[in-house]
Protein backbone atom coordinates (compact mmCIF):
# COMPACT_ATOMS: atom_id res chain seq x y z
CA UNK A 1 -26.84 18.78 12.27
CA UNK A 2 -24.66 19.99 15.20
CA UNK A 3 -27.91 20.05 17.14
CA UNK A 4 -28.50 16.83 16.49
CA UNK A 5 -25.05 15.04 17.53
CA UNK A 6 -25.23 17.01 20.78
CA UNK A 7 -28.84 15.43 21.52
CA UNK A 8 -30.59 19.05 21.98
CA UNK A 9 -32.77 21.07 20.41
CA UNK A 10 -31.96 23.90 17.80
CA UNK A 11 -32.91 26.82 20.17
CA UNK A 12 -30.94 25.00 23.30
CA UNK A 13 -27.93 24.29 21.52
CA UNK A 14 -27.73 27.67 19.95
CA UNK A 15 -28.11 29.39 23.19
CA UNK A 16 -25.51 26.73 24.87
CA UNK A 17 -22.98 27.44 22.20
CA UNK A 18 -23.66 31.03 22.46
CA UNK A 19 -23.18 31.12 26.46
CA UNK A 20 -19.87 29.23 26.15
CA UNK A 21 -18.41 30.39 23.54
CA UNK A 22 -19.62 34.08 22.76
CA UNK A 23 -20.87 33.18 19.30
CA UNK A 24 -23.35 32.10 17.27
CA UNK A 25 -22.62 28.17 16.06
CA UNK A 26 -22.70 29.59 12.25
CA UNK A 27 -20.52 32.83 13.41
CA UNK A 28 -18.21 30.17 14.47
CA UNK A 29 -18.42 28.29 11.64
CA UNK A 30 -17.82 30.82 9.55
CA UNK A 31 -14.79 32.04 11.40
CA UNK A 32 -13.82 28.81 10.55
CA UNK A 33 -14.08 28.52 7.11
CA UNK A 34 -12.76 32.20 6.55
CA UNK A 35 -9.60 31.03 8.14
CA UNK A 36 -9.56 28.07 5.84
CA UNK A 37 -10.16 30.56 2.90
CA UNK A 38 -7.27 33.25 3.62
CA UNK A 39 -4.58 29.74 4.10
CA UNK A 40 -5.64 28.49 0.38
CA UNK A 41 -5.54 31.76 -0.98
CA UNK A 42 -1.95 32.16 -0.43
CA UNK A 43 -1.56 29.81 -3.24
CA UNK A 44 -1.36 32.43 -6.32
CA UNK A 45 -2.29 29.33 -8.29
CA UNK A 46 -6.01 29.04 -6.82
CA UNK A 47 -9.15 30.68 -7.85
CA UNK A 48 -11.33 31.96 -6.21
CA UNK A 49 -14.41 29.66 -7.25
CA UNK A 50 -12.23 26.90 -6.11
CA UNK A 51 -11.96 28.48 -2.70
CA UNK A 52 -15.21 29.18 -1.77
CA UNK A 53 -16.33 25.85 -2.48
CA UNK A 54 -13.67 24.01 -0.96
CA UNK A 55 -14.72 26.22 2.21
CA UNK A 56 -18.05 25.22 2.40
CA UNK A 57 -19.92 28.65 0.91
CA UNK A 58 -22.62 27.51 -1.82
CA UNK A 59 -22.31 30.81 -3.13
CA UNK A 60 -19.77 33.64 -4.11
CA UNK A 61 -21.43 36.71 -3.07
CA UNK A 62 -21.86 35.48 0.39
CA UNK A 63 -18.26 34.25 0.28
CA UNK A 64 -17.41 37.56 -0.77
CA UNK A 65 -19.57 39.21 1.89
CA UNK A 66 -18.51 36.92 4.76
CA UNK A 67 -14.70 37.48 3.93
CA UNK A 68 -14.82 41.20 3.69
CA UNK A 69 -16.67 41.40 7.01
CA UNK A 70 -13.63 39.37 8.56
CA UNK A 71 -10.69 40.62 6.14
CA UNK A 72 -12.02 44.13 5.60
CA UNK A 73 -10.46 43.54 1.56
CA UNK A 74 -12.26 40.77 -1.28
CA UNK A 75 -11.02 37.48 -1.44
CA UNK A 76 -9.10 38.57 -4.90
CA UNK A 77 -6.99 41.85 -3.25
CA UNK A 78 -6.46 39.49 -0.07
CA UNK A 79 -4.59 37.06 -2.39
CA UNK A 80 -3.12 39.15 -4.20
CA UNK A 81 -1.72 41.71 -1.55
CA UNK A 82 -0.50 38.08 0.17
CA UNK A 83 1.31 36.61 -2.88
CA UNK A 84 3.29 39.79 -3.64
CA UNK A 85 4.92 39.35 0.31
């Protein structure tokens, strides 16, 4: 889709993005939504499932995956090391 509002190819824009940036568009875009993830899971009150989707991820375990590989802790002991703070 990004690709297609910036009037290039998949390859060019990926290697544009990549030069100018330092990341891959989904890298990026998963930064993104990984950021989004740890700000709504400082709310004891939501759940995980609600999370994930409201981030974007169509599934858990690559939720889970993604926000381990950024957080180094699961999406559950990241929310609840940050609501006992």
């Amino acid at each position: 889709d990004l690709s297609q509002q910036a009037c290039m190819s998949e390859s060019h824009f990926h290697r544009v993005f990549k030069n100018e940036l330092g990341i891959s568009p989904i890298d990026f875009i998963n930064n993104e939504r990984i950021r989004l993830a740890a700000s709504l899971l400082q709310d004891p009150r939501k759940k995980v499932k609600e999370v994930y989707m409201e981030c974007g991820f169509e599934s858990r375990s690559y939720f889970n995956r993604m926000f381990k590989r950024k957080k180094n802790v699961s999406p559950k002991a990241y929310q609840t090391m940050v609501s006992r703070s």
